[in-house]
Structures are given as structure tokens and as C-alpha cells.
Protein backbone atom coordinates (compact mmCIF):
# COMPACT_ATOMS: atom_id res chain seq x y z
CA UNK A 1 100.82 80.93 107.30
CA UNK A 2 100.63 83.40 104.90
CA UNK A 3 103.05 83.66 102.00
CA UNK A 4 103.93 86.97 100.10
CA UNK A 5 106.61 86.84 97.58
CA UNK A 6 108.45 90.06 97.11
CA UNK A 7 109.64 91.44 94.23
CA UNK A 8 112.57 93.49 93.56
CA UNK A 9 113.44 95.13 89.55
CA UNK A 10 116.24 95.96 88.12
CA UNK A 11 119.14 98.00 89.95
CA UNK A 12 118.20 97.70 93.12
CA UNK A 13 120.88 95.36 94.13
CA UNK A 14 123.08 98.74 94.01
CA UNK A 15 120.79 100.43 96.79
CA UNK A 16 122.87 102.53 98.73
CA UNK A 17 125.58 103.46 96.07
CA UNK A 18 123.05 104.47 93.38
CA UNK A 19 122.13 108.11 93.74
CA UNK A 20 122.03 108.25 97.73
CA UNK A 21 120.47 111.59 97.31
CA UNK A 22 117.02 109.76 95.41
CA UNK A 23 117.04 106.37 96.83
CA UNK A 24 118.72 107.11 100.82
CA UNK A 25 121.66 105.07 102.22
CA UNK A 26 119.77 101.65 102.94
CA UNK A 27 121.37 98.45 100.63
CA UNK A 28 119.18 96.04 99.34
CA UNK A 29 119.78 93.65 102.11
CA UNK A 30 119.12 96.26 104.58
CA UNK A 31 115.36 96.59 103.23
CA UNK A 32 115.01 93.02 103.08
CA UNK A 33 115.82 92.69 106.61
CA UNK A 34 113.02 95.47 108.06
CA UNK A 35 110.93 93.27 105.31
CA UNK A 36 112.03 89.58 107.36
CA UNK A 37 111.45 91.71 110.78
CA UNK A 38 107.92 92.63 110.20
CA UNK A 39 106.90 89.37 108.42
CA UNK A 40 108.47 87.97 111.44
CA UNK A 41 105.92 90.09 113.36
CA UNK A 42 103.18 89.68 111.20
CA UNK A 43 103.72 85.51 111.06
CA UNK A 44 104.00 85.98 106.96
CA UNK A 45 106.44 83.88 105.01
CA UNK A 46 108.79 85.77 102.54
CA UNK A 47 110.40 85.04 99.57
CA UNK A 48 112.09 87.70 98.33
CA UNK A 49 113.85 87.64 94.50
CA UNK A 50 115.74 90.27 92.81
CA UNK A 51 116.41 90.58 89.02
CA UNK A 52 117.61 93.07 86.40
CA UNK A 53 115.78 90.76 83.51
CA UNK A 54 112.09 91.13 82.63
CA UNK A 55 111.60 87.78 81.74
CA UNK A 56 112.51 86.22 84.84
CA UNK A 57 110.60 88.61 86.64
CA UNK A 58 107.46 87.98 84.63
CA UNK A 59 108.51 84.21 85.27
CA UNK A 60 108.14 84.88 88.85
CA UNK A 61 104.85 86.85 88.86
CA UNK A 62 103.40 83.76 86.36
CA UNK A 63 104.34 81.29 88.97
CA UNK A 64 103.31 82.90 91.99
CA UNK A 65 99.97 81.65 92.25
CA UNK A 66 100.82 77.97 91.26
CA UNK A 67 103.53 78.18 94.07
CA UNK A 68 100.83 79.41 96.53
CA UNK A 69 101.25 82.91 97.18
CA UNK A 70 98.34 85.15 98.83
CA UNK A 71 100.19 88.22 97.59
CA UNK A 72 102.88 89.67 95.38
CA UNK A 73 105.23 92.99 97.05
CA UNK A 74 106.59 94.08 93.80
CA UNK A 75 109.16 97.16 92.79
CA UNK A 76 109.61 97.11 89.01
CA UNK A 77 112.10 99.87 89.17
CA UNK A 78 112.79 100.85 85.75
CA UNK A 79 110.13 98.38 84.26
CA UNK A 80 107.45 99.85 86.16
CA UNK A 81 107.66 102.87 82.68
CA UNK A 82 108.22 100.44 79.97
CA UNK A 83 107.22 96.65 80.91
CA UNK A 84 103.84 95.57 79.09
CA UNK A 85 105.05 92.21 79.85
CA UNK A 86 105.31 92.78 83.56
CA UNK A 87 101.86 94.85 83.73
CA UNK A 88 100.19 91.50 81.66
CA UNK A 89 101.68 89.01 83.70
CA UNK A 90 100.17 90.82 87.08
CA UNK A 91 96.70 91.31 85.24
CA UNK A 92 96.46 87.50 84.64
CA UNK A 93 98.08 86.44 87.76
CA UNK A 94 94.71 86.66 89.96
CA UNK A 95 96.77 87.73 93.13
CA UNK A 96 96.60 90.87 95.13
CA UNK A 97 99.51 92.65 93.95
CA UNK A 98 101.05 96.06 95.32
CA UNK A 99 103.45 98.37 93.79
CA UNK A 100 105.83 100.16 95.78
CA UNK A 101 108.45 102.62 95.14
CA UNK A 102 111.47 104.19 97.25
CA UNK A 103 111.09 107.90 95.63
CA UNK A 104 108.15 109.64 94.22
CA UNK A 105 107.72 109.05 90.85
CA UNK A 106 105.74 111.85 90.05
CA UNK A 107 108.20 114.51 91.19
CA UNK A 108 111.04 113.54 89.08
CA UNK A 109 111.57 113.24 85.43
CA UNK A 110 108.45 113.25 83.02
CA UNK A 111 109.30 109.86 81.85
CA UNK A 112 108.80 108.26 85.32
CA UNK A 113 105.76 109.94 85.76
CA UNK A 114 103.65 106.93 84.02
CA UNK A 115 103.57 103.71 85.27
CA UNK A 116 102.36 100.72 83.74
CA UNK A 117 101.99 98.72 86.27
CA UNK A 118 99.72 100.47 88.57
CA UNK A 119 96.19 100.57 86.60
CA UNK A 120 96.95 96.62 87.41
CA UNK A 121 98.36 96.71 91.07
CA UNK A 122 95.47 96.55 93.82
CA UNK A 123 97.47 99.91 95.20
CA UNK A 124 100.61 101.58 95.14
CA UNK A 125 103.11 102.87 97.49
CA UNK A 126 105.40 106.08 96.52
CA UNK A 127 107.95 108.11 97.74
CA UNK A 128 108.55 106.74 101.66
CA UNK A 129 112.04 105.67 101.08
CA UNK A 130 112.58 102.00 102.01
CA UNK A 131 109.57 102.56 104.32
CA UNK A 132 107.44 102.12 101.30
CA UNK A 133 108.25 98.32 101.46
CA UNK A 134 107.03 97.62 105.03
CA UNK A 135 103.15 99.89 104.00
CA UNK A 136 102.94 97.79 100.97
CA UNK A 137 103.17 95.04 102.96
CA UNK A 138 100.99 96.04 105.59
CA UNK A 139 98.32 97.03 102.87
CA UNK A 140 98.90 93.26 101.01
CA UNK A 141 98.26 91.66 104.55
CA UNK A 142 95.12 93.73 105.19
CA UNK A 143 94.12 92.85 101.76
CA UNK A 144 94.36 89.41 101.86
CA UNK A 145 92.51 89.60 105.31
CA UNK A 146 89.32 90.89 103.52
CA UNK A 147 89.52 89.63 100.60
């Protein structure tokens, strides 16, 4: 069985309080639930980590592979404009990785509008709400499938 692990950055445990208007209604646990349903679907393991600290989220990436992951799901959130650390630790993990994010970066403030992390992500996934979870999962399956 395959096993993704699934990363969540920092502030997304407050997912439907934080700015309803940008990021929808949905909590954290009610993504990670339509994540569990179609890796249910899909026969893919899960294990899904959230953190507001960079270094345990660069922990997580640098283990992945050792741990035996085909994949890595990852939001950096905030990170994803400011985390060399995070972009490094995906270059030198050797895993398909994909990037995905609730809102569209590129139509809000300039400062979101560069993201480290995706000249190193296999591809990225923008600005389908929490559906942007469940494509970037479909498109790590299909990668790991071919590669």
C-alpha cells in the first residue's frame, strides 16, 4: 500500500475561523477527513502532521523517505514565501512532492505572490479551496504510478 504523508504549515489548525472569506468554512479536521475518504478510496495510507514550526516541519520532510513514503502532500502556508529551509529539505528529499494551496496565491498580496517552494515541488495546486488537497493527491498518486 501506498503511503503519502501530508503536510500541513503553520495556521491552519485555525481553518474555519481564520478569514472565512479567503480560506471558506471547512476546519482542519474537516479537510483531513475528505483527505482519509479518498485515500480510503484510493487504498493509500495517510499520515497527516500539522505544525506552526519550521523546524519540525523540515524534520518531517527529512524523514519521509527513511520512514517509507512514495509521496509528500505538503501546504507550507506562510513558509511557502519565506522558508529556504523547507524548499532545501524537499530538494534533497528525493520524493515526489506537491504543493497545494486553499486560495490563489497570485491574486492576493504581492508578497504571496512568490513561492519558494514550488521551483522544488513536482507541481502545485492553487486556489480550489480545500479541494486543492484531494487534486494534489490525485496528481501525487498518478505520479508515483509512472514514476
Amino acid at each position: 500500500m501506498k503511503k503519502i504523508l501530508v503536510i500541513h504549515g503553520p495556521n491552519l489548525s485555525l481553518l474555519g475561523k481564520r478569514e472565512p472569506g479567503i480560506y471558506g468554512h471547512l476546519t482542519l479536521a474537516g479537510i483531513n477527513q475528505m483527505l482519509k475518504a479518498q485515500a480510503k478510496k484510493d487504498k493509500v495510507s495517510l499520515v497527516i502532521r500539522q505544525s506552526n514550526h519550521e523546524g519540525a516541519i523540515v524534520d518531517l520532510i527529512g524523514s519521509a523517505r527513511k520512514n517509507k513514503f512514495q509521496g509528500v502532500l505538503i501546504n507550507p502556508a506562510a513558509y511557502t514565501h519565506t522558508s529556504v529551509a523547507i524548499r532545501d529539505a524537499i530538494a534533497a528529499c528525493g520524493l515526489i512532492v506537491v504543493e497545494v494551496h486553499i486560495s490563489n496565491i497570485y491574486s492576493r498580496e504581492e508578497f504571496r505572490h512568490k513561492s519558494l517552494i514550488s521551483p522544488v515541488a513536482k507541481g502545485t495546486v492553487i486556489g480550489f479551496g480545500a479541494k486543492s488537497y484531494t487534486l494534489g493527491l490525485a496528481a501525487i498518486l498518478d505520479l508515483t504510478q509512472t514514476k
